[in-house]
N, C-alpha and C. Protein backbone atom coordinates (compact mmCIF):
# COMPACT_ATOMS: atom_id res chain seq x y z
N UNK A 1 95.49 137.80 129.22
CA UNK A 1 96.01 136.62 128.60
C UNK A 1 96.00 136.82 127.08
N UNK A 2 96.81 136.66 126.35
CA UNK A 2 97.08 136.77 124.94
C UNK A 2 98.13 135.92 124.51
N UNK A 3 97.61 135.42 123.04
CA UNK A 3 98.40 134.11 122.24
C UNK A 3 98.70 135.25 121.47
N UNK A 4 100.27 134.58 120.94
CA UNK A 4 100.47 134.75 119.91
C UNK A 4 100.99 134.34 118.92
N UNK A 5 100.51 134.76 117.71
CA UNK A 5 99.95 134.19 116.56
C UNK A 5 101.20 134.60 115.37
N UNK A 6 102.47 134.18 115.83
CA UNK A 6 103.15 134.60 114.90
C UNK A 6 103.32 133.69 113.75
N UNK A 7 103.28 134.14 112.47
CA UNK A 7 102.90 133.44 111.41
C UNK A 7 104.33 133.62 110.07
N UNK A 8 105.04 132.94 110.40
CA UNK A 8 106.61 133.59 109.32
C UNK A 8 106.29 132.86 108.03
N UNK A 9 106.82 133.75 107.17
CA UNK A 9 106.84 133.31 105.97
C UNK A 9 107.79 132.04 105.34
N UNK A 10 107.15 131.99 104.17
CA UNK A 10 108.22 130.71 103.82
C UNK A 10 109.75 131.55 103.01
N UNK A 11 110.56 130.47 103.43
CA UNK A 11 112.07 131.15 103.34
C UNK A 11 112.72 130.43 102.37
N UNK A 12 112.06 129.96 101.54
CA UNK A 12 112.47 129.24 99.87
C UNK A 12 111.36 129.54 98.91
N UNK A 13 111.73 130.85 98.33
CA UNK A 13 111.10 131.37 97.82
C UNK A 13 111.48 130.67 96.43
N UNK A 14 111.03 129.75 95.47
CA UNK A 14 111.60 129.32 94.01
C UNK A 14 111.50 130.64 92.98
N UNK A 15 110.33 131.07 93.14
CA UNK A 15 111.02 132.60 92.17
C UNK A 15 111.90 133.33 92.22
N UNK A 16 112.70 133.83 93.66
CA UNK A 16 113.40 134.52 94.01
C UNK A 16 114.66 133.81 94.19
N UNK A 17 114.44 132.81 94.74
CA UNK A 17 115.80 131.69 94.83
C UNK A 17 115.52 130.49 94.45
N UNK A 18 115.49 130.16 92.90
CA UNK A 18 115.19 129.21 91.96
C UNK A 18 116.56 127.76 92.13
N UNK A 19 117.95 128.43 92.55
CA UNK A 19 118.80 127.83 93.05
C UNK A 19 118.76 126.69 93.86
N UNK A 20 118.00 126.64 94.87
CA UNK A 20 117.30 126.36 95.71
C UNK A 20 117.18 125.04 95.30
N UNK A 21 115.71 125.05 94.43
CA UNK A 21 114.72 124.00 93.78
C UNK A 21 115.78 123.56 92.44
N UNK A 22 116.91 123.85 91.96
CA UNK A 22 117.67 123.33 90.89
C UNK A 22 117.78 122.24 90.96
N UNK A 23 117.10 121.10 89.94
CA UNK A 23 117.53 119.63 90.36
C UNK A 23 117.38 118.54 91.61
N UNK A 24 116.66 119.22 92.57
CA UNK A 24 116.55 118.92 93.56
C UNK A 24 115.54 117.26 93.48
N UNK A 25 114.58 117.22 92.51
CA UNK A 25 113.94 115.87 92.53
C UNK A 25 114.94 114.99 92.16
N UNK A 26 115.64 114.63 91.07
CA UNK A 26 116.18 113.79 90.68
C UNK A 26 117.55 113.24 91.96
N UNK A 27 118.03 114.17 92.61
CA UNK A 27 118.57 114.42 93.13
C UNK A 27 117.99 113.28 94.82
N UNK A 28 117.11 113.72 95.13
CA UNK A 28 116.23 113.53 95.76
C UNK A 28 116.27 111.56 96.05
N UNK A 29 115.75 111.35 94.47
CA UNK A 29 115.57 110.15 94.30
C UNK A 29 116.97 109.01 94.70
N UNK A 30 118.21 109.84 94.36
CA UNK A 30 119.46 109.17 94.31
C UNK A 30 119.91 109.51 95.84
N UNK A 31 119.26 110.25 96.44
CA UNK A 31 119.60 110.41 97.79
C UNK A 31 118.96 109.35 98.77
N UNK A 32 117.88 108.54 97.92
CA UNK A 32 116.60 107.87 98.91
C UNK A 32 117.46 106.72 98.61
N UNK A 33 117.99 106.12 97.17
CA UNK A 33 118.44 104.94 97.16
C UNK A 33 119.98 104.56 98.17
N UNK A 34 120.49 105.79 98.21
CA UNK A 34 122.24 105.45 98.96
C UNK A 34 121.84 105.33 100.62
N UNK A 35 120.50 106.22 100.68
CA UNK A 35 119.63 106.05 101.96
C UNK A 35 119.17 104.51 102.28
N UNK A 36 118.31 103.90 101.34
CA UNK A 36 118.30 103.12 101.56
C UNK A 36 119.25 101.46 101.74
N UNK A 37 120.36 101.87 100.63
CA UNK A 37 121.48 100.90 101.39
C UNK A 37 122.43 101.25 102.97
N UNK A 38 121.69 102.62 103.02
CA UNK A 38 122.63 102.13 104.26
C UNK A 38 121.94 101.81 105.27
N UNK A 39 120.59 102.12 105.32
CA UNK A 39 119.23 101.38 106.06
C UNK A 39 119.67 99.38 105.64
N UNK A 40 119.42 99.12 104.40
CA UNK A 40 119.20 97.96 104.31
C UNK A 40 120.31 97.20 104.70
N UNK A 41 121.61 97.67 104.32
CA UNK A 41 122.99 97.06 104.79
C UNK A 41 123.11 96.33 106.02
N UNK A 42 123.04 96.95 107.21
CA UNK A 42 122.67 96.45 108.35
C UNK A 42 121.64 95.73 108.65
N UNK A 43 120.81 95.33 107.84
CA UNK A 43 119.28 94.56 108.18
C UNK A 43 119.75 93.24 107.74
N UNK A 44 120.54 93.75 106.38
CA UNK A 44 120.97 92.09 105.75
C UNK A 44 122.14 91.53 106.42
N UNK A 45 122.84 91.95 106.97
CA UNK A 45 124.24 92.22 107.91
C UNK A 45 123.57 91.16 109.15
N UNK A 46 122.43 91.79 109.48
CA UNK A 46 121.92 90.93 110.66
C UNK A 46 121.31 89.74 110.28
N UNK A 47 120.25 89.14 109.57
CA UNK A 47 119.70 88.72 109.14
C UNK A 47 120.76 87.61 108.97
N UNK A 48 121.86 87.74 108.29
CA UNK A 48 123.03 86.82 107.71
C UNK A 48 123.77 86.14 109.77
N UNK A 49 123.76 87.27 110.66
CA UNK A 49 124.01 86.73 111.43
C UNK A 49 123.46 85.68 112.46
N UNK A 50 121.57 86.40 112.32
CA UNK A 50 120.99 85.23 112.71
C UNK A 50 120.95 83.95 111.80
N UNK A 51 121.27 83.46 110.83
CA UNK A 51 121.54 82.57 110.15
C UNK A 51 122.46 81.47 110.92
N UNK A 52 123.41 82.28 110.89
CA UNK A 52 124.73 81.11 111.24
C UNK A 52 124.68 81.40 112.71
N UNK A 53 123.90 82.00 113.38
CA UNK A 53 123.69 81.63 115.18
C UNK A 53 122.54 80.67 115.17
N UNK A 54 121.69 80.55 114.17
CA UNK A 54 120.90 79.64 114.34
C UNK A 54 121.60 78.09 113.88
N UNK A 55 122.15 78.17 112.88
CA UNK A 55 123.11 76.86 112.47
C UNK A 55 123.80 76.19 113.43
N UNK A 56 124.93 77.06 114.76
CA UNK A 56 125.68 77.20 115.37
C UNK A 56 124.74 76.32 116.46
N UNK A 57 123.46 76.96 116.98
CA UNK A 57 123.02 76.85 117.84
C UNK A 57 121.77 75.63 117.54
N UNK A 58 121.78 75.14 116.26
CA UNK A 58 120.99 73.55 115.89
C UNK A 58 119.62 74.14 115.69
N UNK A 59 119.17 75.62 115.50
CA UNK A 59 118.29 75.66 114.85
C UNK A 59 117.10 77.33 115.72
N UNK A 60 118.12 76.81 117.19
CA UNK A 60 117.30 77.79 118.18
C UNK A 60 117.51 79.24 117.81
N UNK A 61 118.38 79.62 116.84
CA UNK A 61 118.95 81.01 117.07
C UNK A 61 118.44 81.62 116.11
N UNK A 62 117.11 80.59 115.08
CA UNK A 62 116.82 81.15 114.04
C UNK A 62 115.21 81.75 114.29
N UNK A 63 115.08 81.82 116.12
CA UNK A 63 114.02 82.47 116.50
C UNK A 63 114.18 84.29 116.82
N UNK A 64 115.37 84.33 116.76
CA UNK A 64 115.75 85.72 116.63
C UNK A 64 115.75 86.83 115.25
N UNK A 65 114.88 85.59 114.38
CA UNK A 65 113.90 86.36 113.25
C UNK A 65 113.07 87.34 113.29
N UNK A 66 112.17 86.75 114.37
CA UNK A 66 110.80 87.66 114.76
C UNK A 66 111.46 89.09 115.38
N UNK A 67 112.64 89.46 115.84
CA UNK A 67 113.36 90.99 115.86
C UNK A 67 113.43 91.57 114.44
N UNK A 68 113.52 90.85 113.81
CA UNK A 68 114.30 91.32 112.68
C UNK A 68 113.39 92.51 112.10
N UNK A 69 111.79 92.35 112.16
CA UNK A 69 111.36 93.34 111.11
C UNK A 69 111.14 94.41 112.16
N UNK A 70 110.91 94.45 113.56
CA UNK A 70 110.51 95.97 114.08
C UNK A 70 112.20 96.41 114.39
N UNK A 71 113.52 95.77 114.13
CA UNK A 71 114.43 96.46 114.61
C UNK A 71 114.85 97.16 113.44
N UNK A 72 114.46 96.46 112.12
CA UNK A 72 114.37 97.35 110.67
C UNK A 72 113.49 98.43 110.86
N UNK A 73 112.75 98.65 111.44
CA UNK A 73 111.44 100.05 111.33
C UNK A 73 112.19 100.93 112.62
N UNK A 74 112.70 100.57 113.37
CA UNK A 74 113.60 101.21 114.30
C UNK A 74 114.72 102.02 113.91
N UNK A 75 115.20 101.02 113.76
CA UNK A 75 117.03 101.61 112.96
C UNK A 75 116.62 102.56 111.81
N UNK A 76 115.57 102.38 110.75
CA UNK A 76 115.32 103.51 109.91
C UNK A 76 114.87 104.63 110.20
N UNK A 77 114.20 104.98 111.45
CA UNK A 77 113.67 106.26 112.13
C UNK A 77 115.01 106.45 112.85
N UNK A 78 115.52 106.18 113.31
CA UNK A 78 116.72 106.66 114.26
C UNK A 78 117.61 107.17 113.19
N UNK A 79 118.09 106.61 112.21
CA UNK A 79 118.74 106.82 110.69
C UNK A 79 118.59 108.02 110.32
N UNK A 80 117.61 107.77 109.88
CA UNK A 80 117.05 109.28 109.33
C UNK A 80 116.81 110.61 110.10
N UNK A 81 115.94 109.86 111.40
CA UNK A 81 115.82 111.49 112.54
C UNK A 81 117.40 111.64 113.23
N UNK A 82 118.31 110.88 113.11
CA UNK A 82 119.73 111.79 114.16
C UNK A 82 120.05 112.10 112.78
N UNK A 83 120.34 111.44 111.33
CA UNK A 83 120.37 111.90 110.00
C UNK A 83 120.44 113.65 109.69
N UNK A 84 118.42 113.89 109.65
CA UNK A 84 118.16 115.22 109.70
C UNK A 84 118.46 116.08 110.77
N UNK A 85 118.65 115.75 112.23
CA UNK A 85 119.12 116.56 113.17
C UNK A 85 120.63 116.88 112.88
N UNK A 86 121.32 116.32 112.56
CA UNK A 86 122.57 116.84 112.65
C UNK A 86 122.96 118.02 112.34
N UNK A 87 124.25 118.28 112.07
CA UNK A 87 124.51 120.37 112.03
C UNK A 87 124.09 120.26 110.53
N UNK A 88 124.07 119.19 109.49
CA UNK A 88 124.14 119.36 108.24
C UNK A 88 122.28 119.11 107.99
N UNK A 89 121.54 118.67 108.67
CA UNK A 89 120.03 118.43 108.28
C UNK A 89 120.10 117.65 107.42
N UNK A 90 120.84 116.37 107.10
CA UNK A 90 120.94 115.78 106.07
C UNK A 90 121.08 114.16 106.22
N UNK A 91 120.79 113.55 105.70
CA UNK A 91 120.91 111.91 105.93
C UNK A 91 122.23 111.53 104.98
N UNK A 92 123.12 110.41 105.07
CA UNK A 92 123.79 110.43 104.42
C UNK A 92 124.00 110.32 103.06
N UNK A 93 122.86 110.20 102.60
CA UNK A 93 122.57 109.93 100.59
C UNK A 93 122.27 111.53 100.59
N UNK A 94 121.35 112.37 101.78
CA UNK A 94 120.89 113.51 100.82
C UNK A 94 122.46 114.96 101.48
N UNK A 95 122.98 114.07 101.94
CA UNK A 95 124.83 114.80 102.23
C UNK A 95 125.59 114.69 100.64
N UNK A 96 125.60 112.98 100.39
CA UNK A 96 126.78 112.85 99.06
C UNK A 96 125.91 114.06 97.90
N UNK A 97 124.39 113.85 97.67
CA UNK A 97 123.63 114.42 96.93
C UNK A 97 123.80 116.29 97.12
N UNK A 98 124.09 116.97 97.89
CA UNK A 98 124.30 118.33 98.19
C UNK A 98 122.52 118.89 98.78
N UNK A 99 121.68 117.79 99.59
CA UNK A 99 120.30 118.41 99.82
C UNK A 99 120.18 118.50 100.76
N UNK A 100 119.42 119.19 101.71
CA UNK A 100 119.59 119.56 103.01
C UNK A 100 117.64 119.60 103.45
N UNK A 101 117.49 119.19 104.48
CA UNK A 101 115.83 119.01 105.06
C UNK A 101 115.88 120.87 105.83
N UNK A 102 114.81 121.43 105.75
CA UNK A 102 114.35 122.65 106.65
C UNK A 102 113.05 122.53 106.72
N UNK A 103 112.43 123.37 107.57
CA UNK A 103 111.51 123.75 108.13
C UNK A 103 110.66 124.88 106.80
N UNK A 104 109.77 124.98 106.53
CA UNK A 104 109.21 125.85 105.50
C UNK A 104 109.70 127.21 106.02
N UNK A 105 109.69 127.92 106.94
CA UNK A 105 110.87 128.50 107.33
C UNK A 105 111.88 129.20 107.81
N UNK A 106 112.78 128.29 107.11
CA UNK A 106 114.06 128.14 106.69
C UNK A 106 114.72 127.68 107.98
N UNK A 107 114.18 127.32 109.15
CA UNK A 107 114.94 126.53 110.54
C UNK A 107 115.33 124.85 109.90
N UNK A 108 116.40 124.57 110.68
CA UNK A 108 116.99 122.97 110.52
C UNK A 108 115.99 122.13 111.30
N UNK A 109 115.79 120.93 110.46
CA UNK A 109 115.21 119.83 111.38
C UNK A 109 115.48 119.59 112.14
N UNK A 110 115.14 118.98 112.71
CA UNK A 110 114.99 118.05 114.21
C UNK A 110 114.72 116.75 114.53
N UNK A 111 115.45 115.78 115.19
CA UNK A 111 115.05 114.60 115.01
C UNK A 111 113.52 114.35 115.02
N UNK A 112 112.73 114.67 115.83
CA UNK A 112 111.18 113.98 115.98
C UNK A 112 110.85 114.22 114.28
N UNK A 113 111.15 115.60 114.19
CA UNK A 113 110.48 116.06 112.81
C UNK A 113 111.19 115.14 111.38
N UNK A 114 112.22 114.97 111.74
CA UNK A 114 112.92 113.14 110.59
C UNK A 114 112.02 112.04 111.22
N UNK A 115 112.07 111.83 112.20
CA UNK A 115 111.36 110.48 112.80
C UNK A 115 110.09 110.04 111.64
N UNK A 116 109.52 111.38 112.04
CA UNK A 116 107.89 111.53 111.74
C UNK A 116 108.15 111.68 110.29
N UNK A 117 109.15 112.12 109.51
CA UNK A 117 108.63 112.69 108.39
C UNK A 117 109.28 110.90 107.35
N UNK A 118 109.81 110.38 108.05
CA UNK A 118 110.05 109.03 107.39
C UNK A 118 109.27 108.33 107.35
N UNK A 119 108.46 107.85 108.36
CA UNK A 119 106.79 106.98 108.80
C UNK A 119 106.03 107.61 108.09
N UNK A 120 106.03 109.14 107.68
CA UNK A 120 104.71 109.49 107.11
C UNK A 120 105.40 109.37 105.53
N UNK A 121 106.49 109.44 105.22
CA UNK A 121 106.81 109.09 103.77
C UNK A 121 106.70 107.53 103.25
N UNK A 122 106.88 106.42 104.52
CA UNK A 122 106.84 104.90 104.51
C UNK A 122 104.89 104.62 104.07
N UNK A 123 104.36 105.78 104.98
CA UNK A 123 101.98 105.26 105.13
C UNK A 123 102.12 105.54 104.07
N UNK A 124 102.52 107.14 103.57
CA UNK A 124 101.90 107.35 102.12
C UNK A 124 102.35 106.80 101.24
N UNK A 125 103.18 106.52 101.18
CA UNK A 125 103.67 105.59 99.79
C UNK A 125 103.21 104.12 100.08
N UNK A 126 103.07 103.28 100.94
CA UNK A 126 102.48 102.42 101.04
C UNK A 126 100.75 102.26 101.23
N UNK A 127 100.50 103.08 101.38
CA UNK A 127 98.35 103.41 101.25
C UNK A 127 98.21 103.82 100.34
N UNK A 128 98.76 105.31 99.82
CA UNK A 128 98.69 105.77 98.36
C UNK A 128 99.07 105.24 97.11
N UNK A 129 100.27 104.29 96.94
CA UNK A 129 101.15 103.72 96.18
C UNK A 129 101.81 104.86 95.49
N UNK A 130 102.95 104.73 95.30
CA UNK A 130 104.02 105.48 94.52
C UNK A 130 103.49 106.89 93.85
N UNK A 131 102.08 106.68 93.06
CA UNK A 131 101.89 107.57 92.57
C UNK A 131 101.70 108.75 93.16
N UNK A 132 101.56 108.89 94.54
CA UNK A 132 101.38 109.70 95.81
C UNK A 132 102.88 110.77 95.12
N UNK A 133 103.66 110.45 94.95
CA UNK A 133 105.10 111.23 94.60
C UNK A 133 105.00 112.08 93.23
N UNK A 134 103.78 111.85 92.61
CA UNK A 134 103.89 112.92 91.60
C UNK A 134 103.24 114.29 92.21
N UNK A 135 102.98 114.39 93.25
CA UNK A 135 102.30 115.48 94.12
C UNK A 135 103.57 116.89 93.61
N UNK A 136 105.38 116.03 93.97
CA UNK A 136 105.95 116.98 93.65
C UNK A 136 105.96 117.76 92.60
N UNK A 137 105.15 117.22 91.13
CA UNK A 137 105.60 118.11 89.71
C UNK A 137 104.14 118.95 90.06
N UNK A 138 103.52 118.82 90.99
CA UNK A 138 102.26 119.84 91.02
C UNK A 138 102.78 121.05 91.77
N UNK A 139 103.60 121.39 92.67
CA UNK A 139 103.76 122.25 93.02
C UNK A 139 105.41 123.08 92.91
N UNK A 140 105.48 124.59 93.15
CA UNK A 140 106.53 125.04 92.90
C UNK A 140 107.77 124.80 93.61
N UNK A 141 107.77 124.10 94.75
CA UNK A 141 108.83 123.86 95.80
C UNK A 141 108.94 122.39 95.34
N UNK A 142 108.33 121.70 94.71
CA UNK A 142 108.78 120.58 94.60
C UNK A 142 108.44 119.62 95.86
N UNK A 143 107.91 119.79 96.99
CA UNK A 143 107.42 119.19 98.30
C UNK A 143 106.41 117.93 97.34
N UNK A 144 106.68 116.70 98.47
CA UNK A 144 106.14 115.63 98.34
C UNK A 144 104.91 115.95 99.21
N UNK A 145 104.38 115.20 99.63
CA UNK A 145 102.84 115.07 100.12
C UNK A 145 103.01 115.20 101.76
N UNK A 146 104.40 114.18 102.18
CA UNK A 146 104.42 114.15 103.45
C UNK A 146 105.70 115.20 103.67
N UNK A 147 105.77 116.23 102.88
CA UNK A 147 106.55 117.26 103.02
C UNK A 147 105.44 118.10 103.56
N UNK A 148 105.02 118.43 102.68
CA UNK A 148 103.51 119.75 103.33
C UNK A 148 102.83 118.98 104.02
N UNK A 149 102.32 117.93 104.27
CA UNK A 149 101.91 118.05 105.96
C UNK A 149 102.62 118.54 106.87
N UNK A 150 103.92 117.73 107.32
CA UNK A 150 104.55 118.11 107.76
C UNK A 150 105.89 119.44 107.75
N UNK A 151 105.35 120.71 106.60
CA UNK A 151 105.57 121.63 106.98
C UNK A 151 107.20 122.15 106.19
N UNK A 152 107.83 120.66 105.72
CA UNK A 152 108.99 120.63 105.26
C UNK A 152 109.69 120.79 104.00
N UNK A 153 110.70 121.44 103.54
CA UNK A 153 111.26 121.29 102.23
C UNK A 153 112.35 120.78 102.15
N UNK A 154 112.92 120.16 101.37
CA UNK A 154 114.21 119.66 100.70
C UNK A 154 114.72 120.59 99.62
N UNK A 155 115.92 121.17 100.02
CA UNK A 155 116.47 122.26 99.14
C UNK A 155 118.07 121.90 98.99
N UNK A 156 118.54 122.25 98.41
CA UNK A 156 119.90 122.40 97.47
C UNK A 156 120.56 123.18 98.98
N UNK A 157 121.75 122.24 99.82
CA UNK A 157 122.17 123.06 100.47
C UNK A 157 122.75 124.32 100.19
N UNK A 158 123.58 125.13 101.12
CA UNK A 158 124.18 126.68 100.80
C UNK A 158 125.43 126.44 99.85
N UNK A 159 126.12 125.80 100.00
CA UNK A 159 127.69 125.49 99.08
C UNK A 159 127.11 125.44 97.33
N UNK A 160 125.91 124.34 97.42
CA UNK A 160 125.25 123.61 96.13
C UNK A 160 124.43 124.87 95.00
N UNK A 161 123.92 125.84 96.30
CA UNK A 161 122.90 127.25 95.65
C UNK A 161 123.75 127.81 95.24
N UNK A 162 124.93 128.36 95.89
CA UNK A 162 126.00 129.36 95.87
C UNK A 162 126.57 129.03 94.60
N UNK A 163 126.40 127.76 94.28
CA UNK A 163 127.71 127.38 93.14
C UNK A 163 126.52 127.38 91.79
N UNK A 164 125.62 127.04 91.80
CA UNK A 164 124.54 127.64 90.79
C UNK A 164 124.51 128.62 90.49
N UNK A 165 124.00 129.12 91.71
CA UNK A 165 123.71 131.10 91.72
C UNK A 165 124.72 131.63 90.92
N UNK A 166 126.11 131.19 90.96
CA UNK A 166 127.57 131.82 90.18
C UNK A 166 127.69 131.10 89.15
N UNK A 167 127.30 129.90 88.47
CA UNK A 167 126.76 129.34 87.08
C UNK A 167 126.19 130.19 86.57
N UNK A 168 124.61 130.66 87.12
CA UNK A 168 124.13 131.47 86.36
C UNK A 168 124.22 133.02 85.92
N UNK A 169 124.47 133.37 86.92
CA UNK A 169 125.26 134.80 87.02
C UNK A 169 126.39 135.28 85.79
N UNK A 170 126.90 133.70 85.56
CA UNK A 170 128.23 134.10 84.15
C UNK A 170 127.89 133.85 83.33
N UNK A 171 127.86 135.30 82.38
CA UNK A 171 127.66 135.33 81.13
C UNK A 171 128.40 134.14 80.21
N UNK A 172 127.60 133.69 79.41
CA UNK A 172 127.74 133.01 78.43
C UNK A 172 128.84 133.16 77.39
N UNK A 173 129.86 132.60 77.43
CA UNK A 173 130.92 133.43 76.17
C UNK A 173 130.39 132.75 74.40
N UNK A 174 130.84 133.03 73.46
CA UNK A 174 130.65 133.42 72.02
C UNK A 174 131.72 132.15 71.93
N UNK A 175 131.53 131.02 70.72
CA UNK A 175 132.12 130.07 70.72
C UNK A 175 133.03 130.17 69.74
């Protein structure tokens, strides 16, 4: 009987492929907010409908409140984990943004692994408070807190590196 213990390296190397990590926080941030309207869109979308079914209905329809907050914690894990599963590993803010979720590495996510990595980005920032997010200027990949637990990086997809990589590559001309 024998395990084995295969142990791969990480496949975003920032020294070697600095491309990669280019911009990627700020980036990051504007990917969480277009994320979050399209999470919140539908919450307020509903919310507005139990309104006027409760009006409609003299008051009864405004018991279809008490759904409202676990179908918000629902719809945002499903969001995000079919999000990161898709062929692109990407949610739709970190698609417009050019960022892509992997595996340290370099494999595509997977829904459980979005599921999980949204709930554990929702505890820590809500137990830790916000400041939990400066974890990223401590390290070279730029990983948040509930990135390295869970094993994950956010990198500059292939189109986004490629088009850096050939930024930097061209010499500078004489003005």
């Amino acid at each position: 009987m024998s395990i084995s213990m295969d142990v791969r390296p990480h496949a975003y190397d920032p020294d070697l492929n600095p491309e990669f990590f280019e911009g990627v926080l700020a980036r990051r941030i504007l990917a969480f907010l277009i994320d979050f309207v399209c999470i919140g869109a539908p919450v307020i979308l509903a919310a507005m409908i139990i309104f006027v079914f409760g009006i409609v209905t003299l008051g009864l329809g405004w018991a279809l409140y008490w759904l409202l907050p676990p179908a918000s914690v629902i719809w945002a894990v499903v969001y995000f984990g079919l999000g990161v599963a898709g062929e692109r590993s990407a949610t739709v803010g970190m698609r417009v943004m050019d960022l892509e979720m992997r595996t340290w590495y370099g494999a595509p996510a997977y829904f459980v692994l979005g599921a999980v990595h949204v709930i554990l980005f929702w505890i820590s920032v809500s137990a830790l408070t916000p400041f939990i997010l400066l974890v990223a200027f401590l390290n070279r990949r730029k990983r948040l807190l509930h990135d390295i637990l869970l094993g994950t990086v956010i990198v500059n997809n292939a189109e986004r590196a490629a088009a850096l990589r050939g930024f930097a590559a061209t010499p500078a001309r004489p003005l």
